[in-house]
C-alpha atoms as a PDB file:
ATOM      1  CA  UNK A   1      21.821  48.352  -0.102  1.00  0.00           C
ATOM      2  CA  UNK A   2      21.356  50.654  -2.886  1.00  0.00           C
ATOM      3  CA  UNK A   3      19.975  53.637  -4.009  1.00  0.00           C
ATOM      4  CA  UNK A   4      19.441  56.529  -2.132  1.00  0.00           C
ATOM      5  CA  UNK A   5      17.663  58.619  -4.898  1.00  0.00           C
ATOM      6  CA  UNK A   6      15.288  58.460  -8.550  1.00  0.00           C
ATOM      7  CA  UNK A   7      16.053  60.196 -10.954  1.00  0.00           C
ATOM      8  CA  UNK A   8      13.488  62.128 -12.462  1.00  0.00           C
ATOM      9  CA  UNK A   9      13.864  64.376 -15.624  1.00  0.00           C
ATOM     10  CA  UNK A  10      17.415  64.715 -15.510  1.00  0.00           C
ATOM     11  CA  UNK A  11      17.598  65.662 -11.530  1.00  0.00           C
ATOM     12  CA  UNK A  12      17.959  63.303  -8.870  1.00  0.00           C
ATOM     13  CA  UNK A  13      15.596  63.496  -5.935  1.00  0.00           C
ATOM     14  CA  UNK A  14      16.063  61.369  -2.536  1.00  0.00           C
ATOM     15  CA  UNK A  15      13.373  59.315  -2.097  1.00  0.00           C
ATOM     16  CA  UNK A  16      12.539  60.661   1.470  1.00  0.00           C
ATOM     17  CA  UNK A  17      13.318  64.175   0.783  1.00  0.00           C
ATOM     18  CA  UNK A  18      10.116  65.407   3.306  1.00  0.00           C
ATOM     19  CA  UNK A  19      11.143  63.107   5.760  1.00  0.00           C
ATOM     20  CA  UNK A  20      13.244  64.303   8.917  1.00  0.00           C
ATOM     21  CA  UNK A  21      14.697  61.632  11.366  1.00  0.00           C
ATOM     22  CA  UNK A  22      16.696  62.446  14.551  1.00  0.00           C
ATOM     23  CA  UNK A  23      18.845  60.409  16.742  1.00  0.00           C
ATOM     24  CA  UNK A  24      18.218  58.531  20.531  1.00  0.00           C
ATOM     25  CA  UNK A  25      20.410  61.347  21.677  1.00  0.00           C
ATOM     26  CA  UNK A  26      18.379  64.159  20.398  1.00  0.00           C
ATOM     27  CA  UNK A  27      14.913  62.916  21.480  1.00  0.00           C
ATOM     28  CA  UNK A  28      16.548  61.585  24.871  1.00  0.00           C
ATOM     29  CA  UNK A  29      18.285  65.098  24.930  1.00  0.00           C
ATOM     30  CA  UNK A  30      14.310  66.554  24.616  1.00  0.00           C
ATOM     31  CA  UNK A  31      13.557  64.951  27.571  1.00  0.00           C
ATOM     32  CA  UNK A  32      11.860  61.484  26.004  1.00  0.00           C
ATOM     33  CA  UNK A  33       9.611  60.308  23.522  1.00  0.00           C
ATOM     34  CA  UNK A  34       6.670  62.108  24.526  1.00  0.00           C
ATOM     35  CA  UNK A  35       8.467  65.578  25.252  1.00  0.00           C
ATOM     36  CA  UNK A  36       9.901  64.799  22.370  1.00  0.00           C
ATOM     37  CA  UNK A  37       6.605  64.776  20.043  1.00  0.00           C
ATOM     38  CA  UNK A  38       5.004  67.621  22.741  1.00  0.00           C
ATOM     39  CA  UNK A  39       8.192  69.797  20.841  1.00  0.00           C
ATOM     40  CA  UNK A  40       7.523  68.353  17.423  1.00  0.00           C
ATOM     41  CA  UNK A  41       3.424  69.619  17.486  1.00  0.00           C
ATOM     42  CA  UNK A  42       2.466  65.941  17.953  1.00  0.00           C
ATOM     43  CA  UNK A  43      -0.133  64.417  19.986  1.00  0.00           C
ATOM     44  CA  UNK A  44      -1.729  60.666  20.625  1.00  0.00           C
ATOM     45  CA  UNK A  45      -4.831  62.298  19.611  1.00  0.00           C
ATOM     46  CA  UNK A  46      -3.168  62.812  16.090  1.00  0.00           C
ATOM     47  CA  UNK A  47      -1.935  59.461  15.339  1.00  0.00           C
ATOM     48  CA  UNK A  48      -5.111  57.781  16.734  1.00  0.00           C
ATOM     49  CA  UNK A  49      -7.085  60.119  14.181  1.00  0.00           C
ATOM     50  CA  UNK A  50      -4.650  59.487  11.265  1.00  0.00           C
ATOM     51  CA  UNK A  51      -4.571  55.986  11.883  1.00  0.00           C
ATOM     52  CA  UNK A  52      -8.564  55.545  11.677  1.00  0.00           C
ATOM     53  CA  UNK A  53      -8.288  57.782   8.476  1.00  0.00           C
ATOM     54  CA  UNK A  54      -6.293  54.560   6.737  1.00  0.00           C
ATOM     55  CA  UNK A  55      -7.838  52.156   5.040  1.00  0.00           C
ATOM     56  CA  UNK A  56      -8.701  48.528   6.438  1.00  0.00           C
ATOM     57  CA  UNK A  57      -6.218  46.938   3.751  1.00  0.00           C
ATOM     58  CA  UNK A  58      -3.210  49.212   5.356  1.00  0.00           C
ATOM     59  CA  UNK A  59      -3.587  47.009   8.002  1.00  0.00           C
ATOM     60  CA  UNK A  60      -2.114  43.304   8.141  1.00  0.00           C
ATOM     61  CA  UNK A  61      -4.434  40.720   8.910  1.00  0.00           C
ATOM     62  CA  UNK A  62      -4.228  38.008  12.073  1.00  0.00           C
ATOM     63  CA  UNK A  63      -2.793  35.933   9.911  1.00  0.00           C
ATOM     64  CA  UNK A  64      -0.216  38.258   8.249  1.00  0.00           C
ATOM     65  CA  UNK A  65       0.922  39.360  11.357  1.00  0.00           C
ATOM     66  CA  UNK A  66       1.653  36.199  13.050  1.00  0.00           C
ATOM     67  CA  UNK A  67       3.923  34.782   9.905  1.00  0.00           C
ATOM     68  CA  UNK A  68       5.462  38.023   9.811  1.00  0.00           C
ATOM     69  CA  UNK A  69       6.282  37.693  13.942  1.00  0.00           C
ATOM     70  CA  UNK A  70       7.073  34.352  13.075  1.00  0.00           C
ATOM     71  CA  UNK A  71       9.594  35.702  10.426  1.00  0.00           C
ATOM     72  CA  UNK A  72      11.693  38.225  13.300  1.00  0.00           C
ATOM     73  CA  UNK A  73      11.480  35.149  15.939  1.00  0.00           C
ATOM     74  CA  UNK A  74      13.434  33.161  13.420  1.00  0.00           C
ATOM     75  CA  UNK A  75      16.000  35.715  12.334  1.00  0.00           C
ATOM     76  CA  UNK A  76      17.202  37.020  15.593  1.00  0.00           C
END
């Protein structure tokens, strides 16, 4: 692996500064998944919307997707 920052003008920055994760524990300790994102602000309604905001090339095609299943079937 390797870095876990840029630097940028002489200060270094982490490259998912914005981003928060949390453990199993903490969401399990929230009561699940989706009491989890209830908590968080987060809804299905949300991610459907953002999702339908991205563009069609965010998307793999048929084709994409099955070498790339292919790929994980033949690394496990």
């Amino acid at each position: 692996m390797g870095k876990t920052g840029t630097k940028t003008g002489g200060e270094t920055q982490n490259s998912f500064s914005k981003i928060k994760s949390y453990s199993i524990s903490e969401i399990m300790a929230a009561g699940g998944a989706e009491a989890f994102a209830t908590k968080m602000g987060k809804t299905s309604q949300q991610l459907i919307a953002r999702l339908k905001e991205l563009p069609k090339e965010a998307f793999l095609t048929e084709e994409e997707a099955e070498i790339a299943l292919e790929m994980l079937r033949n690394n496990k």
